[in-house]
Protein backbone atom coordinates (compact mmCIF):
# COMPACT_ATOMS: atom_id res chain seq x y z
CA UNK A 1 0.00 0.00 0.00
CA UNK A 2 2.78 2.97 0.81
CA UNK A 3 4.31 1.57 -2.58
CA UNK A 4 1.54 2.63 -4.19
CA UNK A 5 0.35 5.43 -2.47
CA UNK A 6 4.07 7.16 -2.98
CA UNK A 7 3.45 6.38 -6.85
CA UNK A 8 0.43 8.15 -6.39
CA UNK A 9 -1.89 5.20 -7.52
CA UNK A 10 -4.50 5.90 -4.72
CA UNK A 11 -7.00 3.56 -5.46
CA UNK A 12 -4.24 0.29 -5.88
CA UNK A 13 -3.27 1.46 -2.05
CA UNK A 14 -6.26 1.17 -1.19
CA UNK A 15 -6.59 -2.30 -2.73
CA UNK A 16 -4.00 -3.09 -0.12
CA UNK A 17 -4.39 -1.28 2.93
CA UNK A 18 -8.20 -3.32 2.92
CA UNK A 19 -6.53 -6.29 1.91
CA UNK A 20 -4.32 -6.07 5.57
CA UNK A 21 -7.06 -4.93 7.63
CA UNK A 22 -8.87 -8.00 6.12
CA UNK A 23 -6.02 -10.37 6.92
CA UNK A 24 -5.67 -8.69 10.27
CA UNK A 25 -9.32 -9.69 11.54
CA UNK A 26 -7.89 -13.04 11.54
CA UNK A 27 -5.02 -12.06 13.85
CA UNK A 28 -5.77 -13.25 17.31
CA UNK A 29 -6.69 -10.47 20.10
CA UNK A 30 -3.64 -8.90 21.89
CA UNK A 31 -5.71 -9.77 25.31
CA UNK A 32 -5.61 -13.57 24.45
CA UNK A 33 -1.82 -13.68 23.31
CA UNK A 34 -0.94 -11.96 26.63
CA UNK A 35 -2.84 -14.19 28.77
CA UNK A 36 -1.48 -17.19 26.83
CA UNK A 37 1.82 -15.60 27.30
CA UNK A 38 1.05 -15.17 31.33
CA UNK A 39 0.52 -18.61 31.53
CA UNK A 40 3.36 -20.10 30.19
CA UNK A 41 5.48 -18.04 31.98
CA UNK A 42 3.56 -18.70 35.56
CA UNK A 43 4.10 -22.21 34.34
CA UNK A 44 7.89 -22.09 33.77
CA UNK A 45 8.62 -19.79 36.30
CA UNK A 46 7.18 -18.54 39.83
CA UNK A 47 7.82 -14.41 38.65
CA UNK A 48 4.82 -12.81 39.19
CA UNK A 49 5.76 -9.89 36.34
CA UNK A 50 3.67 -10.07 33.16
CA UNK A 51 5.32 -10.13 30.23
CA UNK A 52 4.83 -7.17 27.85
CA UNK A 53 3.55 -8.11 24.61
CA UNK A 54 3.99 -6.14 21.27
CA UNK A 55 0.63 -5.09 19.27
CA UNK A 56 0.90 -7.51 15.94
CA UNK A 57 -0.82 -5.55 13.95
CA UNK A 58 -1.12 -2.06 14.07
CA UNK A 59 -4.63 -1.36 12.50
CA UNK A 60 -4.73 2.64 12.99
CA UNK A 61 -1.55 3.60 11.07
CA UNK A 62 -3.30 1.27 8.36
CA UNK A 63 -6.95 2.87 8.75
CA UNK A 64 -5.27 6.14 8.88
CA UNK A 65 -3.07 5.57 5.59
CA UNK A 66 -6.26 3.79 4.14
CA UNK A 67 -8.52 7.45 4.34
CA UNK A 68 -5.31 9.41 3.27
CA UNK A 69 -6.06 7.55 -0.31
CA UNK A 70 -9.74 7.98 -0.35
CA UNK A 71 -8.84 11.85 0.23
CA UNK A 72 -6.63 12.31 -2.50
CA UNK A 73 -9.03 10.33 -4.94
CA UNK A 74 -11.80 12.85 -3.55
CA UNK A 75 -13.91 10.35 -1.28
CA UNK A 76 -14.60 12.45 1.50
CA UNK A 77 -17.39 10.62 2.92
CA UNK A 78 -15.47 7.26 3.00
CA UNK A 79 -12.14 8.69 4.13
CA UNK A 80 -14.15 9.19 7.64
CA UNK A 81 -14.62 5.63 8.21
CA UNK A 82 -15.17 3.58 5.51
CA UNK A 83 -15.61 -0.64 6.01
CA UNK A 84 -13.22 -0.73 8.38
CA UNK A 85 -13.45 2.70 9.73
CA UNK A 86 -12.08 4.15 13.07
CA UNK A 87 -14.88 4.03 14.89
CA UNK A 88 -14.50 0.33 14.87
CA UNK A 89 -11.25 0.81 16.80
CA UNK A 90 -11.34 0.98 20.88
CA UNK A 91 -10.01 4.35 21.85
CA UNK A 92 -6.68 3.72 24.38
């Protein structure tokens, strides 16, 4: 998608940057790989400090880089949310 956007082919980025939000609905939730990840390590080891665990996929750079292209093709309306939009996204 930045590939394409930087060529200025808008709507092929945007071909993309769905295409990964798409694949990343598949990704399992950051709360169940940390409590997997708690549980091993209570398993293996009696420290009582979680460990931290790194977002996989990071879905608002993507969302955010996703409107971008549906300003410059004009799209106004779907550059506010769109399939995928933001408001899908919990606020942190």
């Amino acid at each position: 998608g930045n590939e394409s956007f930087g060529a200025g082919e808008y709507a092929q980025a945007v071909l993309y940057y769905t295409l990964a939000l798409d694949t990343a609905t598949k990704l399992p939730d950051i709360p169940a790989i940390t409590a997997r990840k708690q549980q091993k390590s209570a398993s293996t080891n009696n420290s009582s400090k979680p460990e931290l665990v790194t977002q996989l996929f990071i879905r608002h750079v993507t969302l955010s880089n996703c409107s971008s292209c549906f300003l410059k093709l004009g799209h106004h309306e779907k550059s506010l949310g769109g399939r995928h939009g933001s408001r899908a996204l919990e606020s942190t």
